[in-house]
N, C-alpha and C. Protein backbone atom coordinates (compact mmCIF):
# COMPACT_ATOMS: atom_id res chain seq x y z
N UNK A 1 -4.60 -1.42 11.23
CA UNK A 1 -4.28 -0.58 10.09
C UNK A 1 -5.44 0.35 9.80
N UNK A 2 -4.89 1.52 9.85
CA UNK A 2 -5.90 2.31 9.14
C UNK A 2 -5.57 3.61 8.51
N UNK A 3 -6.46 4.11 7.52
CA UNK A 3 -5.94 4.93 6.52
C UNK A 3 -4.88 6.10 7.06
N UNK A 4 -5.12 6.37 8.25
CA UNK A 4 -4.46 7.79 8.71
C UNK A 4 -3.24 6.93 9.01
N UNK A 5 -2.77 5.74 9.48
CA UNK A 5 -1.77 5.43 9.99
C UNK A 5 -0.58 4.83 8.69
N UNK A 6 -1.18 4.00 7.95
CA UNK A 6 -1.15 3.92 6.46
C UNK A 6 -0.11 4.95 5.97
N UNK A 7 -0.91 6.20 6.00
CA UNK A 7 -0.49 7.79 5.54
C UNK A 7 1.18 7.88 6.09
N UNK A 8 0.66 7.94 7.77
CA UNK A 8 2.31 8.27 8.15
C UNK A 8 3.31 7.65 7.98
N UNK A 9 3.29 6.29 8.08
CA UNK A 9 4.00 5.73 7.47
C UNK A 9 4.94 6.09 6.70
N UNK A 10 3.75 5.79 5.15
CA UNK A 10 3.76 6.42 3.63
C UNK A 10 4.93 7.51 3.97
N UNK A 11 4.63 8.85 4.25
CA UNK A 11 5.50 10.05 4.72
C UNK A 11 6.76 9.67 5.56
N UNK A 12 6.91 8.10 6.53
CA UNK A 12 8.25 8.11 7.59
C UNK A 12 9.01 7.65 6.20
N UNK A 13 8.79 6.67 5.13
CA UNK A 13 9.22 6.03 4.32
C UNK A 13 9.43 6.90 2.99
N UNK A 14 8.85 8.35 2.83
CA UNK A 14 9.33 8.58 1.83
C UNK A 14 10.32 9.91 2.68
N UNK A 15 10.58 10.10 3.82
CA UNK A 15 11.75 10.60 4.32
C UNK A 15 12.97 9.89 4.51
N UNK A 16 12.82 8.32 4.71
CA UNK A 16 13.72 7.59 4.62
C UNK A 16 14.59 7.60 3.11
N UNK A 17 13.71 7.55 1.88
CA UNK A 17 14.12 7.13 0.58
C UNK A 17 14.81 8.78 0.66
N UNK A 18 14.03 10.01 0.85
CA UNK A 18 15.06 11.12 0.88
C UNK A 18 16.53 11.40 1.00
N UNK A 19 16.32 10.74 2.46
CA UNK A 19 17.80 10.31 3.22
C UNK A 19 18.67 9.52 2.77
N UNK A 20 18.37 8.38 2.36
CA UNK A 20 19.11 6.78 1.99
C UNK A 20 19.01 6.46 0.27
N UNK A 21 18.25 7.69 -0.19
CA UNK A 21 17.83 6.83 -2.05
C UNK A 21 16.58 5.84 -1.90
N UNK A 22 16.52 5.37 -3.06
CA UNK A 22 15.59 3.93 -3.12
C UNK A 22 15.93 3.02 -3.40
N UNK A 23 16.42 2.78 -1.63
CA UNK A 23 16.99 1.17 -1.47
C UNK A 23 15.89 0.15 -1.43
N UNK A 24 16.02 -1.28 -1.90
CA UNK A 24 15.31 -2.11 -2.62
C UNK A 24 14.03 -2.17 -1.02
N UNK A 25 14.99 -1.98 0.03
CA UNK A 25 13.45 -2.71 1.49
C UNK A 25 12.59 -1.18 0.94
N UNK A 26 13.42 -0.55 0.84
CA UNK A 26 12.08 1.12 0.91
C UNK A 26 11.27 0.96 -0.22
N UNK A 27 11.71 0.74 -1.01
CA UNK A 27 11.10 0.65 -2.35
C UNK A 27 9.44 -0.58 -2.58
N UNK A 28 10.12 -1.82 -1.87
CA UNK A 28 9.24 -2.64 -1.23
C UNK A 28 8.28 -2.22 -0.22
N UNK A 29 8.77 -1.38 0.95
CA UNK A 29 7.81 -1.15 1.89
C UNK A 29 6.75 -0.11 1.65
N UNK A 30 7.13 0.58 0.35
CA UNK A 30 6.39 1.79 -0.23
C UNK A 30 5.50 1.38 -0.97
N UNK A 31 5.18 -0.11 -1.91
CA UNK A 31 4.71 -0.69 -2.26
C UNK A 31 4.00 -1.07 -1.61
N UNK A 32 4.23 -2.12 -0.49
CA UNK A 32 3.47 -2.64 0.61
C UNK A 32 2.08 -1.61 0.83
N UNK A 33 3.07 -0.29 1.20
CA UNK A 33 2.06 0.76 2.15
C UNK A 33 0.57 1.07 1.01
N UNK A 34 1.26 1.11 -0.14
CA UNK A 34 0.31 2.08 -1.02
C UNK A 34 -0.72 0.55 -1.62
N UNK A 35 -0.49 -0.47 -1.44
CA UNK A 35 -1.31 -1.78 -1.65
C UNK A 35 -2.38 -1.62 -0.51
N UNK A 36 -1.95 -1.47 0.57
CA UNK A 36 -2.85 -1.40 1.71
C UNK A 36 -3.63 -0.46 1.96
N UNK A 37 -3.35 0.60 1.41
CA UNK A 37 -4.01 2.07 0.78
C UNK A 37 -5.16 1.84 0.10
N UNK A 38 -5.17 1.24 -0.64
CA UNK A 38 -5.78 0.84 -2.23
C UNK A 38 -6.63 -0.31 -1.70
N UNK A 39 -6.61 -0.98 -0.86
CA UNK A 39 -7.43 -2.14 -0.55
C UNK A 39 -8.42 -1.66 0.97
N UNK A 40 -9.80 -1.40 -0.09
CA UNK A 40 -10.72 -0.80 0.79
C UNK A 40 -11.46 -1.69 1.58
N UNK A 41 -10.80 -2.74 2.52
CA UNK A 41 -11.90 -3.78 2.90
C UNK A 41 -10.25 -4.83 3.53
N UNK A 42 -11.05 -6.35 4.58
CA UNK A 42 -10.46 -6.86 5.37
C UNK A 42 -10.35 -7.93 4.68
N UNK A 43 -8.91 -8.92 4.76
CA UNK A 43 -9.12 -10.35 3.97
C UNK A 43 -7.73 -10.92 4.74
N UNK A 44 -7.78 -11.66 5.42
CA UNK A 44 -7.46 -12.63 6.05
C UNK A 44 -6.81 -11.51 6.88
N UNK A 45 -4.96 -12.24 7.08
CA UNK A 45 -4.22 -11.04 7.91
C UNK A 45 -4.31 -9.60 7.59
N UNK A 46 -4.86 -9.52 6.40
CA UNK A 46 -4.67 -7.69 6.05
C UNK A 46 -5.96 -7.54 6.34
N UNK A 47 -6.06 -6.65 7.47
CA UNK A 47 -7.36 -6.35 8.29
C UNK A 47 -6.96 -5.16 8.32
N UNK A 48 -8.18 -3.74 7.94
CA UNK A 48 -7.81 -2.61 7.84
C UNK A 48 -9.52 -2.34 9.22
N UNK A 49 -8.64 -1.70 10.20
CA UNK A 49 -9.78 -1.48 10.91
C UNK A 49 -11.23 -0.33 10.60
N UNK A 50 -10.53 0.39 9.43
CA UNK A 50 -11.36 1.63 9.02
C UNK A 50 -12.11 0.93 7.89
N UNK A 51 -11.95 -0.28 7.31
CA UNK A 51 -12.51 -1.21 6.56
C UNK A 51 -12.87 -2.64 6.78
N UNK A 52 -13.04 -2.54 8.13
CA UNK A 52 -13.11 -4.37 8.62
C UNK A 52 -13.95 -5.54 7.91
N UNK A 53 -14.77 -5.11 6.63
CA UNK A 53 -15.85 -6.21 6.18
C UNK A 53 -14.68 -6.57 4.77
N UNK A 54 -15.16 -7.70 4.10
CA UNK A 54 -14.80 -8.22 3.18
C UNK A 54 -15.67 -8.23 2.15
N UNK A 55 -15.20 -8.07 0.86
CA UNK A 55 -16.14 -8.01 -0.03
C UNK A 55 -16.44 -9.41 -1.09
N UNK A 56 -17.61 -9.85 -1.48
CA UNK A 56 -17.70 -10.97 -1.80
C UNK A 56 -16.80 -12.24 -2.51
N UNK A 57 -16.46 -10.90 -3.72
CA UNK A 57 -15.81 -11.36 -4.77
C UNK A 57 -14.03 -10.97 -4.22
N UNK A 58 -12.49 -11.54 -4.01
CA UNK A 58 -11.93 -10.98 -4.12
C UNK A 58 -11.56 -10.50 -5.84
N UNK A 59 -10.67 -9.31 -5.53
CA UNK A 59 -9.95 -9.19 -6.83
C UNK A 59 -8.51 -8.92 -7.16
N UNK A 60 -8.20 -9.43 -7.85
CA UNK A 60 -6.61 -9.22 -8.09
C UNK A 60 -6.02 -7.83 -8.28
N UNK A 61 -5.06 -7.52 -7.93
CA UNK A 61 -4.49 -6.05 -7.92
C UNK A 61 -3.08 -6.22 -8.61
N UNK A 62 -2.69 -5.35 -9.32
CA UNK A 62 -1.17 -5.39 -9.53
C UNK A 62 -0.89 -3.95 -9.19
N UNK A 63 0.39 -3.63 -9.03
CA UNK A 63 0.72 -2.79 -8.10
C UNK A 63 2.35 -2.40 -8.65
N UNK A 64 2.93 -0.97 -9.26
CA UNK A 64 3.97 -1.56 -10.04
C UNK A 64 4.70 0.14 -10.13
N UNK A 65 5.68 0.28 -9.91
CA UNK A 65 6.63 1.48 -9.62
C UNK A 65 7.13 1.88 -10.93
N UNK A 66 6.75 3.29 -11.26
CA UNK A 66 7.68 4.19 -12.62
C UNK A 66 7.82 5.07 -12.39
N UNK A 67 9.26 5.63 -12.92
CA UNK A 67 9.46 7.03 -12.67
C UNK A 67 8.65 7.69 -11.52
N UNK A 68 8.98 6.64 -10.15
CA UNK A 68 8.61 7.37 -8.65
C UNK A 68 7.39 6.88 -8.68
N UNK A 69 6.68 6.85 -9.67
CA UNK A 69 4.69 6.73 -9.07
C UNK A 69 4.75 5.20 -9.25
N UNK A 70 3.73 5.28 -8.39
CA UNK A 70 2.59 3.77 -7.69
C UNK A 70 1.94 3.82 -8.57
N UNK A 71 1.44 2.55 -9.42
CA UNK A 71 -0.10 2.96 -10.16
C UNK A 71 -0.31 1.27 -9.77
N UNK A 72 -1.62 1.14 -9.70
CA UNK A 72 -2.45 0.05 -9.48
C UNK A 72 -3.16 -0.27 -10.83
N UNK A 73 -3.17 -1.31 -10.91
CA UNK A 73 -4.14 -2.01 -12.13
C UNK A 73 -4.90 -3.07 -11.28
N UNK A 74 -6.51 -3.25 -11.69
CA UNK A 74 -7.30 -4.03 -11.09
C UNK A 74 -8.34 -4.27 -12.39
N UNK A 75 -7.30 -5.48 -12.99
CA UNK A 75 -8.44 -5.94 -13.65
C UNK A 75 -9.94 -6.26 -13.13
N UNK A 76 -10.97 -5.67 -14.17
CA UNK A 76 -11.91 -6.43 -14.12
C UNK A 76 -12.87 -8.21 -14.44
């Protein structure tokens, strides 16, 4: 995984939702994509090769769809 690939994705999946609406897998996999976006660093299976180290502390992310936008919350 890495950010440029991430991206296209991002773009095959929001041509899909174009095509098809926002059916619940797109809606999910758009989530997925933009979590993996947002997570600058490697932790277990989610290994981003443009970020391969791990950072000490993990932290929790929430991740949550409105009116079309992604927004992330990361508590401190």
């Amino acid at each position: 995984r890495t950010a440029e690939g991430l991206s296209a994705l991002r773009e095959e999946i929001a041509t899909l939702e174009d095509t098809h609406g926002p059916a619940r897998a797109l809606v999910t996999a758009q989530l997925m994509v933009d979590a993996a976006l947002q997570r600058e660093e490697s932790r277990g299976g989610h290994f981003r090769s443009d970020f391969p180290d791990s950072r000490q502390l993990a932290r929790r992310t929430f991740l949550t769809r409105g009116n079309g936008l992604h927004q992330c919350e990361r508590p401190e």
